[in-house]
N, C-alpha and C. Protein backbone atom coordinates (compact mmCIF):
# COMPACT_ATOMS: atom_id res chain seq x y z
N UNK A 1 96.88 75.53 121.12
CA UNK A 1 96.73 75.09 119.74
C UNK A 1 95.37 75.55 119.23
N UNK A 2 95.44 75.91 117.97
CA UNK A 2 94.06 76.35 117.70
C UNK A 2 93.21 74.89 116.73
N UNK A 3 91.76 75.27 117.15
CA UNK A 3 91.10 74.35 116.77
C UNK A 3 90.41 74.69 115.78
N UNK A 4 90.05 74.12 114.36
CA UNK A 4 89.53 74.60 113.06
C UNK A 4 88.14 74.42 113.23
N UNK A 5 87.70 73.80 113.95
CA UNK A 5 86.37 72.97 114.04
C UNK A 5 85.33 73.75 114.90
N UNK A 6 86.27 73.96 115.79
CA UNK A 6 85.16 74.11 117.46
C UNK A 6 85.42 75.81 117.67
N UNK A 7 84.68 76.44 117.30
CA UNK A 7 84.92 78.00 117.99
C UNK A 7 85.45 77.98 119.00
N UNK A 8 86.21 79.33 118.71
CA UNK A 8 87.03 79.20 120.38
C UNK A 8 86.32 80.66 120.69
N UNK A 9 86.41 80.78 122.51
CA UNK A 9 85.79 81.42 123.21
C UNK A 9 86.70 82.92 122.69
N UNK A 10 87.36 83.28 122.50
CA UNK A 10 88.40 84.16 122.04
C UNK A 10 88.62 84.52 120.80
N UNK A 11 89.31 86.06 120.22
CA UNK A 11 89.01 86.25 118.89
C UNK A 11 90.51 85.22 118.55
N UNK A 12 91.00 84.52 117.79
CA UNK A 12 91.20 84.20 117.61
C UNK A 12 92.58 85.43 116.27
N UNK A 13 94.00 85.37 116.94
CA UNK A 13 94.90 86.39 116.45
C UNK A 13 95.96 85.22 115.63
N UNK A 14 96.71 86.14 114.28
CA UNK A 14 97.75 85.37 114.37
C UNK A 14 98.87 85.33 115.43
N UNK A 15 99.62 84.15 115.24
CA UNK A 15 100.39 83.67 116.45
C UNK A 15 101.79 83.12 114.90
N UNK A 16 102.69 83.86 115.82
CA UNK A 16 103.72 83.21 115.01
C UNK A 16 104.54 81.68 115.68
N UNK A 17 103.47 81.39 116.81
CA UNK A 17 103.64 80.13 117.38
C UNK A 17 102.92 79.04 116.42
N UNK A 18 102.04 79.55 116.04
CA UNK A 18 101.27 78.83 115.19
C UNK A 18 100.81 79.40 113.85
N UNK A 19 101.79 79.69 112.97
CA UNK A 19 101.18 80.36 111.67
C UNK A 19 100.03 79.68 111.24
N UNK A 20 100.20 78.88 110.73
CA UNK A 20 99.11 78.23 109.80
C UNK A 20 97.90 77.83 110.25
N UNK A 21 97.83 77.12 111.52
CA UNK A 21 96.80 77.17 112.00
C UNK A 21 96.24 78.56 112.32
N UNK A 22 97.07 79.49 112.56
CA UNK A 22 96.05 80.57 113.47
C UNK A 22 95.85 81.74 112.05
N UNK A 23 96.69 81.65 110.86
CA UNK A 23 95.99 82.15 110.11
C UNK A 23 94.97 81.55 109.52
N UNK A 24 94.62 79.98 109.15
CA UNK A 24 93.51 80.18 108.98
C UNK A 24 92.25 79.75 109.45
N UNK A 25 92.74 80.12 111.02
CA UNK A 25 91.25 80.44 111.75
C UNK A 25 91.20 81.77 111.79
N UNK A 26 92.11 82.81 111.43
CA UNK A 26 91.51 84.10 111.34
C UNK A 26 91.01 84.23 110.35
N UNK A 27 91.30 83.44 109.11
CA UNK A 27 90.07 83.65 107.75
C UNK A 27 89.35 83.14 108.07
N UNK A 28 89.16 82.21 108.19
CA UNK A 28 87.91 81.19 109.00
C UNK A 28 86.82 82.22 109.52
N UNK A 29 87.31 82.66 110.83
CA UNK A 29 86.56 83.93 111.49
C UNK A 29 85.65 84.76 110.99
N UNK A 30 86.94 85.39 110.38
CA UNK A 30 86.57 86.82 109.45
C UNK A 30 85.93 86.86 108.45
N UNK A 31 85.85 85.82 107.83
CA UNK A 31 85.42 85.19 106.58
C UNK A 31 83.71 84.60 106.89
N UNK A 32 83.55 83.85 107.45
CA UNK A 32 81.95 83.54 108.13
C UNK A 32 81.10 84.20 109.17
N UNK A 33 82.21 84.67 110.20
CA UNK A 33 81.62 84.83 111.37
C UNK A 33 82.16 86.23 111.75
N UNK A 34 82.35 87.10 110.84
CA UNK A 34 83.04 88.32 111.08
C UNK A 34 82.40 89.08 112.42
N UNK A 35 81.34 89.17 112.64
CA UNK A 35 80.27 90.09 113.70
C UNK A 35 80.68 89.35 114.95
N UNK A 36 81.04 88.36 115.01
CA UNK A 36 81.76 87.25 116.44
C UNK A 36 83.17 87.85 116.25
N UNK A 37 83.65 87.88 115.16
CA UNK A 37 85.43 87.99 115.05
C UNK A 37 85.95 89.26 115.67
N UNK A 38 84.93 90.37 115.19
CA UNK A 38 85.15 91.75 115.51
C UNK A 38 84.00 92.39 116.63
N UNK A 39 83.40 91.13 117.47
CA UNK A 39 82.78 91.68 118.55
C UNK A 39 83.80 91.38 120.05
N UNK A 40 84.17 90.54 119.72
CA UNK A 40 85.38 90.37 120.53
C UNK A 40 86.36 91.06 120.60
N UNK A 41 87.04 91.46 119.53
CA UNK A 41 88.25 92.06 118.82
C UNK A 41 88.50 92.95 119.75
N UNK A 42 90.11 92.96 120.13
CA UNK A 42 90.66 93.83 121.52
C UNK A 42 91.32 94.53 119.93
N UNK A 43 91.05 95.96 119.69
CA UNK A 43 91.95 96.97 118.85
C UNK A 43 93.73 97.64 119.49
N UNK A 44 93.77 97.59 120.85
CA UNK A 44 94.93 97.58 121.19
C UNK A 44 95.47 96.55 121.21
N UNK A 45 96.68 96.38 120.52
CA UNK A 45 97.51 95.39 120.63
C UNK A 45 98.82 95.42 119.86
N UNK A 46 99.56 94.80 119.50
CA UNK A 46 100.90 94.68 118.70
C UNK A 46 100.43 94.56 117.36
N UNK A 47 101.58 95.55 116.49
CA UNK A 47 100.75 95.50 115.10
C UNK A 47 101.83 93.98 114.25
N UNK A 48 102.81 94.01 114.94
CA UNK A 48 103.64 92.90 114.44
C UNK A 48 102.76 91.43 113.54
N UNK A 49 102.11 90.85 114.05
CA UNK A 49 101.45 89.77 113.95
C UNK A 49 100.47 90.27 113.11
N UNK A 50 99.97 91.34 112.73
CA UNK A 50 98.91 91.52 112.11
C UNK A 50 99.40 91.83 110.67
N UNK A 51 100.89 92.16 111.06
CA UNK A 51 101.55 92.89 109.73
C UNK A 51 101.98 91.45 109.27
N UNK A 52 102.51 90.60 109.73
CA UNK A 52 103.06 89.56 109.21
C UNK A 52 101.68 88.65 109.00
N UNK A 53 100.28 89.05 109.30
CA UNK A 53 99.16 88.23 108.68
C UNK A 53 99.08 88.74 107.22
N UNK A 54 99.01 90.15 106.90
CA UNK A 54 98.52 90.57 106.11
C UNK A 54 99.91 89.81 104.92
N UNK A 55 100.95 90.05 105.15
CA UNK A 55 102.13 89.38 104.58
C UNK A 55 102.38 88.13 104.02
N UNK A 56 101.65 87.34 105.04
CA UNK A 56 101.51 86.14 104.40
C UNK A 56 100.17 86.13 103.59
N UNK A 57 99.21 86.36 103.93
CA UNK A 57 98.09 86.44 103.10
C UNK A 57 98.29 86.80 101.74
N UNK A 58 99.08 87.70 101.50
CA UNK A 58 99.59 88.83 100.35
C UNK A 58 100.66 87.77 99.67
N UNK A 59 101.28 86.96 100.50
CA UNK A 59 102.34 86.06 99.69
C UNK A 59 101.53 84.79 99.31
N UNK A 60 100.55 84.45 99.97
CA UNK A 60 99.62 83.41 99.10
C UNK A 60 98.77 84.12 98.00
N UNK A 61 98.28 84.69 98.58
CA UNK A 61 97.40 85.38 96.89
C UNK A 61 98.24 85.73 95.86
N UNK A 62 99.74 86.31 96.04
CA UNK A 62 100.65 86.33 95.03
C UNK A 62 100.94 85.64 94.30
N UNK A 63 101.26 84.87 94.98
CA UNK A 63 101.80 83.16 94.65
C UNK A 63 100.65 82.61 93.47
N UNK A 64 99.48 82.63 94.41
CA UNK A 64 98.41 82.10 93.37
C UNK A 64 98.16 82.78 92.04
N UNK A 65 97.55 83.72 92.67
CA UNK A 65 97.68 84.70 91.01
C UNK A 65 98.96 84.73 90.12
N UNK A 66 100.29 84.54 90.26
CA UNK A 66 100.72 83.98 89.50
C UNK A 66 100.61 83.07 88.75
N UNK A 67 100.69 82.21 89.02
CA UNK A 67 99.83 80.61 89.00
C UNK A 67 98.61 81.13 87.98
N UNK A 68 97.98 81.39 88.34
CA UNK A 68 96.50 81.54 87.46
C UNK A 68 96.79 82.34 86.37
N UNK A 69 97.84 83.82 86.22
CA UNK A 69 98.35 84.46 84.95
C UNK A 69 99.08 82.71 84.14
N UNK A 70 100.15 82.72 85.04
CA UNK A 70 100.87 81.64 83.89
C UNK A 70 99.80 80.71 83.32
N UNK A 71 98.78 79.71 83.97
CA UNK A 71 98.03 79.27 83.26
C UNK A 71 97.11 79.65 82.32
N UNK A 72 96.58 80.77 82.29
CA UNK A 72 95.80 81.51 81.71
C UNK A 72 96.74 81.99 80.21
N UNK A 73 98.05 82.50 80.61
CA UNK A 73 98.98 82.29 79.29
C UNK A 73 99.56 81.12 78.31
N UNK A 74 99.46 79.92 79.37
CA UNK A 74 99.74 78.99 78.59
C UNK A 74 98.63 78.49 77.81
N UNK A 75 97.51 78.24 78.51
CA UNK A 75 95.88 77.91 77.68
C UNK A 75 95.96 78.40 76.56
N UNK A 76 96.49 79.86 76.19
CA UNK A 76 96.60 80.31 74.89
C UNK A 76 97.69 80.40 74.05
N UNK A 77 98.50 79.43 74.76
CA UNK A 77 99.90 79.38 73.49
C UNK A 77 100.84 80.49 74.08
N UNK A 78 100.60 81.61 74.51
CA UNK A 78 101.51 82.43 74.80
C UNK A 78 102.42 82.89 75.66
N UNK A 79 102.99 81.86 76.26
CA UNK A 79 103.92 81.47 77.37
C UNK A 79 105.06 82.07 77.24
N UNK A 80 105.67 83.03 77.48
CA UNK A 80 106.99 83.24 76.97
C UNK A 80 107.78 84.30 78.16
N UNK A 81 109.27 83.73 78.38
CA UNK A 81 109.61 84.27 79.69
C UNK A 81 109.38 85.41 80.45
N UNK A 82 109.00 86.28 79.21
CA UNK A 82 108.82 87.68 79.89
C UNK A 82 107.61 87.40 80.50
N UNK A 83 106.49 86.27 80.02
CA UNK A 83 105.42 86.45 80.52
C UNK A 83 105.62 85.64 82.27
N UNK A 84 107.14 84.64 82.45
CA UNK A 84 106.70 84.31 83.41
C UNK A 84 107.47 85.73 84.54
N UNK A 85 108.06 86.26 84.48
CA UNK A 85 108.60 86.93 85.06
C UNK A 85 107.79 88.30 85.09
N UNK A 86 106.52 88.38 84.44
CA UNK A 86 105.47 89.38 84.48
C UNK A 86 105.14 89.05 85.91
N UNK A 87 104.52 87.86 85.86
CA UNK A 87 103.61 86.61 86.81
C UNK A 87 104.36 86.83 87.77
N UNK A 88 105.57 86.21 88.11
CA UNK A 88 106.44 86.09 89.26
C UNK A 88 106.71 87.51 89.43
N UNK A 89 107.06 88.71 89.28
CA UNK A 89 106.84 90.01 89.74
C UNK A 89 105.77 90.56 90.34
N UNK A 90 104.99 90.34 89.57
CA UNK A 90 103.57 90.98 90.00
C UNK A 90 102.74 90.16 91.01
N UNK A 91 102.87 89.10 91.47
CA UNK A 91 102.84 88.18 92.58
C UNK A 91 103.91 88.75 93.90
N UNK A 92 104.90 88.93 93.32
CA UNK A 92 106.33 88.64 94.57
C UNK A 92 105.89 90.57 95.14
N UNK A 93 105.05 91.48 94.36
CA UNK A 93 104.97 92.77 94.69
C UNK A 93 104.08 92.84 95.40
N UNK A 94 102.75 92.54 94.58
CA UNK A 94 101.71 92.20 95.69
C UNK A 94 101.76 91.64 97.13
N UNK A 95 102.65 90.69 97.38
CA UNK A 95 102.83 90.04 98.71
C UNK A 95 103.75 90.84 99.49
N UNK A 96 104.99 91.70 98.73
CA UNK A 96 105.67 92.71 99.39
C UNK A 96 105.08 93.82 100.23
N UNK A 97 104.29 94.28 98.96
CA UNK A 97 103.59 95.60 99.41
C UNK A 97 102.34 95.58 99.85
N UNK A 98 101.74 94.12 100.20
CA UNK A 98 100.15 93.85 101.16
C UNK A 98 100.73 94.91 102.39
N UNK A 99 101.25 94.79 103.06
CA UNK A 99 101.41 96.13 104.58
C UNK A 99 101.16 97.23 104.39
N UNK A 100 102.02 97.35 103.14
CA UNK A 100 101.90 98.85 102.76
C UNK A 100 100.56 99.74 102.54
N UNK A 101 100.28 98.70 101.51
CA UNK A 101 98.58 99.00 101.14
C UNK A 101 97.71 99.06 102.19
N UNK A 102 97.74 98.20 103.10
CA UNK A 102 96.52 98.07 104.34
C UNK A 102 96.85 99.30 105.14
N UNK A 103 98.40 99.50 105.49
CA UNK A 103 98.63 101.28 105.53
C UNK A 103 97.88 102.42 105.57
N UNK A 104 98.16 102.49 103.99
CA UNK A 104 97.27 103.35 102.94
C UNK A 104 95.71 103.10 103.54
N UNK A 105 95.12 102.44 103.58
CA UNK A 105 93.94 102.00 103.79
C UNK A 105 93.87 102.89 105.33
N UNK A 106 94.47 102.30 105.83
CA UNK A 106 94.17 102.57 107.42
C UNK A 106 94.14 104.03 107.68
N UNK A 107 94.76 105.00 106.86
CA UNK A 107 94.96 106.41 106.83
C UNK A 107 93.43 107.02 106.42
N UNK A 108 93.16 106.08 105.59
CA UNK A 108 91.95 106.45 104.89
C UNK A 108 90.64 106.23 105.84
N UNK A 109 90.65 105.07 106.79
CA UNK A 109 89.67 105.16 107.34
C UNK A 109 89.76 105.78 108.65
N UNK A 110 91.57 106.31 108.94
CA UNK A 110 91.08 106.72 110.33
C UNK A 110 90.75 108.29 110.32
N UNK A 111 91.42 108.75 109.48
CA UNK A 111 90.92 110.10 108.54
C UNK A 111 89.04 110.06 108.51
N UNK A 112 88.57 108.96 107.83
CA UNK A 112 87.03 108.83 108.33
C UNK A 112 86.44 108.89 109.67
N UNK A 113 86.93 108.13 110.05
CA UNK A 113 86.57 107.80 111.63
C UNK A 113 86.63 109.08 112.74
N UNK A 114 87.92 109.87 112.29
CA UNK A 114 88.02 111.00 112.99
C UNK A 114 87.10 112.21 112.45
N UNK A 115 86.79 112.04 111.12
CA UNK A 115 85.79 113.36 110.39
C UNK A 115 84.12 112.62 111.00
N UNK A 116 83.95 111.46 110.98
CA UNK A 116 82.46 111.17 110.85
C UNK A 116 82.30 110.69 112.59
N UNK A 117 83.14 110.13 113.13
CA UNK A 117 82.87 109.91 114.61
C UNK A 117 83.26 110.46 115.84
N UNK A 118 84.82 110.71 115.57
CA UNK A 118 85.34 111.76 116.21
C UNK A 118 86.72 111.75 116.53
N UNK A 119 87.32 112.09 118.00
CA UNK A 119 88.79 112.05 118.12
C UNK A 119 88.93 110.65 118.73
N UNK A 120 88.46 109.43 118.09
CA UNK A 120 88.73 108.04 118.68
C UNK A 120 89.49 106.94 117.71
N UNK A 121 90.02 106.45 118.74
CA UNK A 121 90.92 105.25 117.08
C UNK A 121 92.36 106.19 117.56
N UNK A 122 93.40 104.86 116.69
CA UNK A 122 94.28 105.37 116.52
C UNK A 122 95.01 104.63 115.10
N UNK A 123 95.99 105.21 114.78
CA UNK A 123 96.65 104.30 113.76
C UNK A 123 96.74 102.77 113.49
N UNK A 124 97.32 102.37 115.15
CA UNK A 124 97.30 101.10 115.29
C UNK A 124 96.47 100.45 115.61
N UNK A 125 95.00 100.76 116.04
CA UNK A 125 93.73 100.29 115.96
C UNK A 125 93.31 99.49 114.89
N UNK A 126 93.13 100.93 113.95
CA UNK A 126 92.74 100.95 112.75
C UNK A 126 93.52 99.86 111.46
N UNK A 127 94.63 99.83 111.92
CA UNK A 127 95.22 98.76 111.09
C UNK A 127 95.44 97.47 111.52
N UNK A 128 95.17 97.29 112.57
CA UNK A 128 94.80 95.61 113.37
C UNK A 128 92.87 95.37 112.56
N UNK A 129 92.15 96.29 112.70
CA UNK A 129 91.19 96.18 112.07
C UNK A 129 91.50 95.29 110.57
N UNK A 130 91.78 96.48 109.95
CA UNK A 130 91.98 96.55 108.17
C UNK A 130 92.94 95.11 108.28
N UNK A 131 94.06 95.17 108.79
CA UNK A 131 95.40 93.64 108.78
C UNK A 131 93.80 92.40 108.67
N UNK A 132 92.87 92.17 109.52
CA UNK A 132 92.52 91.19 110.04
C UNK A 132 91.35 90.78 108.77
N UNK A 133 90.98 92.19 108.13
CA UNK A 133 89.73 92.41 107.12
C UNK A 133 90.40 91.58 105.93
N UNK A 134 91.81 91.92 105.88
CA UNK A 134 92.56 91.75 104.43
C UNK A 134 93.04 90.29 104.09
N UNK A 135 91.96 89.40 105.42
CA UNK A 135 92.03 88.19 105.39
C UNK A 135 91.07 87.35 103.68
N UNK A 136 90.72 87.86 103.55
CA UNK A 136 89.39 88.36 103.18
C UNK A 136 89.90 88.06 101.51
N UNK A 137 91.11 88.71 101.29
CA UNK A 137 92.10 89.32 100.01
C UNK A 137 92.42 87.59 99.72
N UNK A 138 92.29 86.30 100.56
CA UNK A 138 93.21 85.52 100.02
C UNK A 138 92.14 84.57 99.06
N UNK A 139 91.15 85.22 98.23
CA UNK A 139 90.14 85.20 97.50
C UNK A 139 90.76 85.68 96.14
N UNK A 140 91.76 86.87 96.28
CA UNK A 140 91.77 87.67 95.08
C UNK A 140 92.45 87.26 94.27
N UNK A 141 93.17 86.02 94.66
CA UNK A 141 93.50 85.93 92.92
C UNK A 141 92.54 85.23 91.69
N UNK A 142 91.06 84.54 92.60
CA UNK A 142 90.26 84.11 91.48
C UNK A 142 89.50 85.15 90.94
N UNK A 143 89.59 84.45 89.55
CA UNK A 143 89.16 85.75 88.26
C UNK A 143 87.54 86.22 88.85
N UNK A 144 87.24 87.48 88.39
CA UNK A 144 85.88 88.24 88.93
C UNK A 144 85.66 88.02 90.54
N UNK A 145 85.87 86.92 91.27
CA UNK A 145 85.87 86.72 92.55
C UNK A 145 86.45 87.66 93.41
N UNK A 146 87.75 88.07 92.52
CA UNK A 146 88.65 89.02 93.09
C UNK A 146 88.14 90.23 93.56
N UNK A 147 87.42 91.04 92.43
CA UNK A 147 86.81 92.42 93.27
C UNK A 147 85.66 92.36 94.13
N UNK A 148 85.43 91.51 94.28
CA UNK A 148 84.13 90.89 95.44
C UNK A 148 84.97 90.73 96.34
N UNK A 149 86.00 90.14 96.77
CA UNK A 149 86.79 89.73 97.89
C UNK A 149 87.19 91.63 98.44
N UNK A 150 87.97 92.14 97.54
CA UNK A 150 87.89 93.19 98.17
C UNK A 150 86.92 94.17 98.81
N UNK A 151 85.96 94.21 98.05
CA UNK A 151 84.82 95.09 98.48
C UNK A 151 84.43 94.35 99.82
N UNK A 152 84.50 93.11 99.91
CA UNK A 152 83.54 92.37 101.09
C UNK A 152 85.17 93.03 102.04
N UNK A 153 86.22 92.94 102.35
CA UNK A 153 87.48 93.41 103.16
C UNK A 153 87.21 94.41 103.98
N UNK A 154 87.26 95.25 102.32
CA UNK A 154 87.74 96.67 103.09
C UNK A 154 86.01 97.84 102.97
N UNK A 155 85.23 97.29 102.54
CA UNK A 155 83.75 98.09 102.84
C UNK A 155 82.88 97.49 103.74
N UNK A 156 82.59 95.61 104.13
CA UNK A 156 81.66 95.55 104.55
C UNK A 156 82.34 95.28 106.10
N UNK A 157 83.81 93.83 105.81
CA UNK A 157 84.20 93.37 107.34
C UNK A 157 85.32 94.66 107.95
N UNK A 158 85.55 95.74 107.23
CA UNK A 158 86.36 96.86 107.71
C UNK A 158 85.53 97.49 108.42
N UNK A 159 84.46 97.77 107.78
CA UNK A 159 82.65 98.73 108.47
C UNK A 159 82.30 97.59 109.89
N UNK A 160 82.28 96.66 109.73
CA UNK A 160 81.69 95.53 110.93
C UNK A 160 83.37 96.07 112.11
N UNK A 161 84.08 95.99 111.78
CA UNK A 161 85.39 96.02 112.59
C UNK A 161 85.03 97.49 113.22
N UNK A 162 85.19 98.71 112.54
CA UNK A 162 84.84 99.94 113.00
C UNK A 162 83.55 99.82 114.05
N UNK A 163 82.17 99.86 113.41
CA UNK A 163 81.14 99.31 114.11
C UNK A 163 81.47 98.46 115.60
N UNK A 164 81.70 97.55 115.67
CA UNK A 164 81.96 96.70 116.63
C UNK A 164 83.53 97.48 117.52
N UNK A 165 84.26 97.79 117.19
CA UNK A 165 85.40 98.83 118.38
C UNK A 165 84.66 99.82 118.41
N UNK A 166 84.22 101.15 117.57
CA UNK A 166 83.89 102.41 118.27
C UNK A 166 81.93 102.56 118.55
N UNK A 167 82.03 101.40 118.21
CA UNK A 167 80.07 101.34 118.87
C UNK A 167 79.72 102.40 117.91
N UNK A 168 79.50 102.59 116.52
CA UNK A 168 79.28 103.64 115.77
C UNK A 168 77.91 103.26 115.41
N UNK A 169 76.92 103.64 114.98
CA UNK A 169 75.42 103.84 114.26
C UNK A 169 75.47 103.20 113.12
N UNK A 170 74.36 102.66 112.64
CA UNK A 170 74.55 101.81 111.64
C UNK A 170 75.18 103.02 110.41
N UNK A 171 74.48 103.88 110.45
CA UNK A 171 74.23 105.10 109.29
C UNK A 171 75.99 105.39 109.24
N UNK A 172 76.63 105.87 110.36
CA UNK A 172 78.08 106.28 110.51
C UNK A 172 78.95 105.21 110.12
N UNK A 173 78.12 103.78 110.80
CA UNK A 173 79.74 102.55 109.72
C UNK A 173 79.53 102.95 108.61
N UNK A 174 78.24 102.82 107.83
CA UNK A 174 78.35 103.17 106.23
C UNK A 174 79.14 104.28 105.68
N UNK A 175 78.83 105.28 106.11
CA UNK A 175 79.46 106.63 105.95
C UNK A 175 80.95 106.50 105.98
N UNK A 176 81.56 106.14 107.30
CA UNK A 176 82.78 106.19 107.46
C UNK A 176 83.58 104.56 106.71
N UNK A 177 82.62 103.66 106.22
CA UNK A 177 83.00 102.69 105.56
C UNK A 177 83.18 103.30 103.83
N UNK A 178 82.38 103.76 103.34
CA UNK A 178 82.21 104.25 102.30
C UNK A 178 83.37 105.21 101.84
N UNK A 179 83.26 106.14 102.82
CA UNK A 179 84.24 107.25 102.99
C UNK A 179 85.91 106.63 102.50
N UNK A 180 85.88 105.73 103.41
CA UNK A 180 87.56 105.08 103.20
C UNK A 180 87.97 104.39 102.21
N UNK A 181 86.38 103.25 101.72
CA UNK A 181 86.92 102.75 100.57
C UNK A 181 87.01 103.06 99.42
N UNK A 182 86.25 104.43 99.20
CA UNK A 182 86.10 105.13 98.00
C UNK A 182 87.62 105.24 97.45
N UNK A 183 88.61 105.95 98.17
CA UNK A 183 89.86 106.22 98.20
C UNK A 183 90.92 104.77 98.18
N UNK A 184 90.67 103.85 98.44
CA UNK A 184 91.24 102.37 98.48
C UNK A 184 90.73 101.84 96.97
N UNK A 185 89.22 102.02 96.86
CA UNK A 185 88.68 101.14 95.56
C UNK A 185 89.76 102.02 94.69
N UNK A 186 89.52 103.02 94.38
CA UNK A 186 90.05 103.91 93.51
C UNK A 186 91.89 103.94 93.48
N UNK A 187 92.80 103.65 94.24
CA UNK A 187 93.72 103.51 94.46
C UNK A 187 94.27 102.17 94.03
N UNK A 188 93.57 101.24 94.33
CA UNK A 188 93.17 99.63 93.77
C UNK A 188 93.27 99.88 92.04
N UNK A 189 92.39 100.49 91.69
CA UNK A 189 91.84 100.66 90.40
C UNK A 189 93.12 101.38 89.72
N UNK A 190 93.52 101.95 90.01
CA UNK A 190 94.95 102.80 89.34
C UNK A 190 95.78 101.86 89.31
N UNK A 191 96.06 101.29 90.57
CA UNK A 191 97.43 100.49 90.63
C UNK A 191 97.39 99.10 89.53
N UNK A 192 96.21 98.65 89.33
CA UNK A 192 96.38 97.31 88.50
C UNK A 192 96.20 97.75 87.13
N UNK A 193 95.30 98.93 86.53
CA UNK A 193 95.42 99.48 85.47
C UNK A 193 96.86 99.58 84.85
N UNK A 194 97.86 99.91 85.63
CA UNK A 194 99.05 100.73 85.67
C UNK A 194 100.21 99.56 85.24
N UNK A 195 99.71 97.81 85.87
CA UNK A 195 100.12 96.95 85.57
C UNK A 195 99.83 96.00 84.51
């Protein structure tokens, strides 16, 4: 059973024995104590659990940010079905396509990792990393909070995750942190424009 209180000696993974608790001691983690979360962090492992973290994470921030559009429409009078079915779409997509995106992401930094550090990492490394960073995301549906949650994800606890598995230089997390999210921020930035 996981304990919310008392650090545990171990990084602490989701468990579909224990969703709720063990997701959120992986925000917990990742979220305060990221340099403990990802000094431990075994990068081989099953991407299953990491995919179904990022999934649920992606279906609460959906959820919420719905929630916060519809209120934000009603405050101003302008409630009207299309607007809830804006809300409930653009929530129910976001939580669909959280895997997908951390994906995308993961291409991007292992593409870094392999130009700035070398032939180390692998796909599924790299996206147990990013899955665990995107804890991070269940921030984004509060207003302005939101692009802070990402940047802290996928530039600073994605860079600490890299750093801490391939023992990289401070100078090279930046580089190869920078490198990846440039292509994520910017991909980010299209996709909600677009919505």
């Amino acid at each position: 059973m996981y304990n919310l209180c008392v650090p545990s000696e171990r990084v602490p993974e989701f468990s579909l024995e224990h969703p709720l608790a063990s997701a959120l001691a992986v925000i917990r983690d990742v979220l305060f104590s990221p340099r403990i979360f990802y000094r431990d962090f075994e990068a081989e492992g099953p991407l299953k659990e990491p995919a179904l973290f990022v999934l649920l994470v992606g279906a609460v921030t959906g959820f919420l940010g719905a929630v916060v559009a519809l209120a934000s429409n009603l405050s101003f009078g302008e409630l009207g079905v299309g607007d809830v079915w804006s809300a409930v779409l653009e929530g129910l997509l976001f939580a669909l396509l959280s895997p997908v995106y951390v994906g995308i992401a993961t291409g991007f930094y292992l593409l870094a990792i392999r130009t700035f550090v070398g032939k180390v990492g692998s796909l599924e490394e790299v996206y147990r990393i990013a899955a665990y960073a995107f804890g991070a995301l269940i921030l984004f549906w509060i207003p302005i909070v939101g692009a802070f949650a990402v940047t802290y994800a996928f530039m600073i606890l994605t860079g600490i995750g890299i750093h801490s598995v391939y023992r990289t230089s401070f100078v090279t997390t930046v580089v190869v942190a920078l490198s990846g999210f440039v292509p994520v921020a910017t991909a980010l930035i299209f996709v909600t424009t677009l919505g």
